[in-house]
Protein backbone atom coordinates (compact mmCIF):
# COMPACT_ATOMS: atom_id res chain seq x y z
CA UNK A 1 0.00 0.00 0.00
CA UNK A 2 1.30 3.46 -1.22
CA UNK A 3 1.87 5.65 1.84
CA UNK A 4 -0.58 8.65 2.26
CA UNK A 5 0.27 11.76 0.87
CA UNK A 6 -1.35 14.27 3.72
CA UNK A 7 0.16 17.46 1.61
CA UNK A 8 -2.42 16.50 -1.81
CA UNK A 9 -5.22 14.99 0.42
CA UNK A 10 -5.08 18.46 2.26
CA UNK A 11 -4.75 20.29 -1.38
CA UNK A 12 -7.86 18.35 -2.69
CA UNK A 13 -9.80 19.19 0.03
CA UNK A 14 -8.62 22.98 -0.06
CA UNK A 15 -10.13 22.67 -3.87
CA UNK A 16 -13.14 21.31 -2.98
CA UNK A 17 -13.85 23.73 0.04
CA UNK A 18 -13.01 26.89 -2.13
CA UNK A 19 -15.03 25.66 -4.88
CA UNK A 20 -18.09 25.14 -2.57
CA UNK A 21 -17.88 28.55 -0.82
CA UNK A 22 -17.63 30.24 -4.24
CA UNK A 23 -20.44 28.63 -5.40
CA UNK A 24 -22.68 29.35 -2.25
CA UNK A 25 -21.31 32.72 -2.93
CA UNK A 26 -22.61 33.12 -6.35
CA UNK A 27 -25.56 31.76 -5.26
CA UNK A 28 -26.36 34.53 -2.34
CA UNK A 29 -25.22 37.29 -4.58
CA UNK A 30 -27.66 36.11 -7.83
CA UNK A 31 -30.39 35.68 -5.39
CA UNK A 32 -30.02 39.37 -3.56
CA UNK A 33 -30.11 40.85 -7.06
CA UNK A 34 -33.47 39.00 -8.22
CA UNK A 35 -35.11 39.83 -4.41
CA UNK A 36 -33.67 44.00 -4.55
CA UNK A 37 -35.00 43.95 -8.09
CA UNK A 38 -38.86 42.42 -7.32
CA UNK A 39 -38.29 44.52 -3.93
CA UNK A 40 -38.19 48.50 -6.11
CA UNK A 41 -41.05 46.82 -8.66
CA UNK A 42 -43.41 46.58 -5.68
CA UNK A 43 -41.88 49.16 -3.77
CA UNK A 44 -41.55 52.45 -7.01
CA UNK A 45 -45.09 51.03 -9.04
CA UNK A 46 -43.76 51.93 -12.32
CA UNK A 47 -45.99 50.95 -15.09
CA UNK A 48 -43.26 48.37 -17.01
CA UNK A 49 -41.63 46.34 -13.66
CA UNK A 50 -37.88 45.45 -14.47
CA UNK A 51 -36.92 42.11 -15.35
CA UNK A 52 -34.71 40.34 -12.35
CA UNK A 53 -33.77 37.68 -13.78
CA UNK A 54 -31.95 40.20 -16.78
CA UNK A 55 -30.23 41.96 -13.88
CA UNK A 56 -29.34 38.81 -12.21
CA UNK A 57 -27.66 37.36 -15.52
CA UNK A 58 -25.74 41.19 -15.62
CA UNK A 59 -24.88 40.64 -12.30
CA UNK A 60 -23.41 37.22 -13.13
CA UNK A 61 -21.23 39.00 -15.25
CA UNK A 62 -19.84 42.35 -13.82
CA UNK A 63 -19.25 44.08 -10.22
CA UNK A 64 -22.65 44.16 -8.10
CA UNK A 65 -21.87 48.31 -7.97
CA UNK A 66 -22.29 48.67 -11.49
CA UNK A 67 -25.53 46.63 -11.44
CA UNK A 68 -26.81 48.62 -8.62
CA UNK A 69 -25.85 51.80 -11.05
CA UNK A 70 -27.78 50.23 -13.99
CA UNK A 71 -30.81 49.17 -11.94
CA UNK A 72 -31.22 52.94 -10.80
CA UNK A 73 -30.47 54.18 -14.42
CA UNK A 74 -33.35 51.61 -15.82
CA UNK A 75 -35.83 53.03 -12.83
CA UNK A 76 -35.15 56.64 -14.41
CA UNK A 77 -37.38 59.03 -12.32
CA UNK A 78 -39.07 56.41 -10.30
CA UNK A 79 -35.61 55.70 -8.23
CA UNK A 80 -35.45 56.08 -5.08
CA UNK A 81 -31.63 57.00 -5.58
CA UNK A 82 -28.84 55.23 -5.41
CA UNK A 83 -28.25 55.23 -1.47
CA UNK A 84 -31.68 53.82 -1.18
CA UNK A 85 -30.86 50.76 -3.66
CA UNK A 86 -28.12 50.14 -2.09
CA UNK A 87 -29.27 49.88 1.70
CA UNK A 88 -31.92 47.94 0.31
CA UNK A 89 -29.58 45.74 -1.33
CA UNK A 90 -27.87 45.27 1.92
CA UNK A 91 -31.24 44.07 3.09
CA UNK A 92 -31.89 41.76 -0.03
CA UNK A 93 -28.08 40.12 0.79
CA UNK A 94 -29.52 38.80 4.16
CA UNK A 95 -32.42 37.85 2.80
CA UNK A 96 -30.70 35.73 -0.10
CA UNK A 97 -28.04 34.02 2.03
CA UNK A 98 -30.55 32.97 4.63
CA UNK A 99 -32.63 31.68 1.89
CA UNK A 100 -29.48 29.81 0.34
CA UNK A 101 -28.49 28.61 3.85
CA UNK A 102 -32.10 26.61 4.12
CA UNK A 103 -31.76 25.22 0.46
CA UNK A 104 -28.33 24.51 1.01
CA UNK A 105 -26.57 23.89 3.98
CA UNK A 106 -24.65 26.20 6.10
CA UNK A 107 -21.43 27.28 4.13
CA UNK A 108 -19.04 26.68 7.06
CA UNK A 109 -16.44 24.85 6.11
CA UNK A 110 -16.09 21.29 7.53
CA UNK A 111 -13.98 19.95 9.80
CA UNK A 112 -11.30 17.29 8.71
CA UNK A 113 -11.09 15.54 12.42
């Protein structure tokens, strides 16, 4: 039997820890987008309500800030401003990673012993 190499078992599980945060990560930030965006279409009443899940795929893609920026530039007049969006996407962030924590699992990472 091949002894154990503790320095890649350790690696491995480094990998597989990172990989798992990052994705509960992604997960919590998608999630606050889609919840801040149906949050100002209730909230502001415009007459066409903004599409989350578009935001959320923008968000996917770029800095949260400069989604923030482009949800308040798509709200035109009816935004609350740009402080308000984003306190309330403080808000939305606790809402989503609660949310993701009862889907998911707690995002702790386990220990080896």
């Amino acid at each position: 039997m091949p002894p154990l190499d503790v320095a890649k078992v350790l690696t491995r599980k480094q990998e597989h820890e990172c990989a798992r945060l990052d994705d509960f990560e992604f997960r919590v930030r998608i999630r606050a987008i889609r919840l801040l965006v149906d949050d100002l279409n209730e909230r502001t009443g415009i007459a066409t309500p903004l599409d989350a899940l578009a935001f959320a795929r923008q968000a996917a893609n770029e800095r949260v800030d400069a989604t923030l920026a482009a949800i308040d530039a798509a709200l035109g007049a009816a935004s609350p401003g740009p402080g308000t969006i984003f306190r309330r996407h403080g808000r939305a962030v606790a809402r989503a990673y609660e949310q993701v924590i009862v889907e998911r699992g707690d995002p702790s990472p386990f220990r080896m012993a």
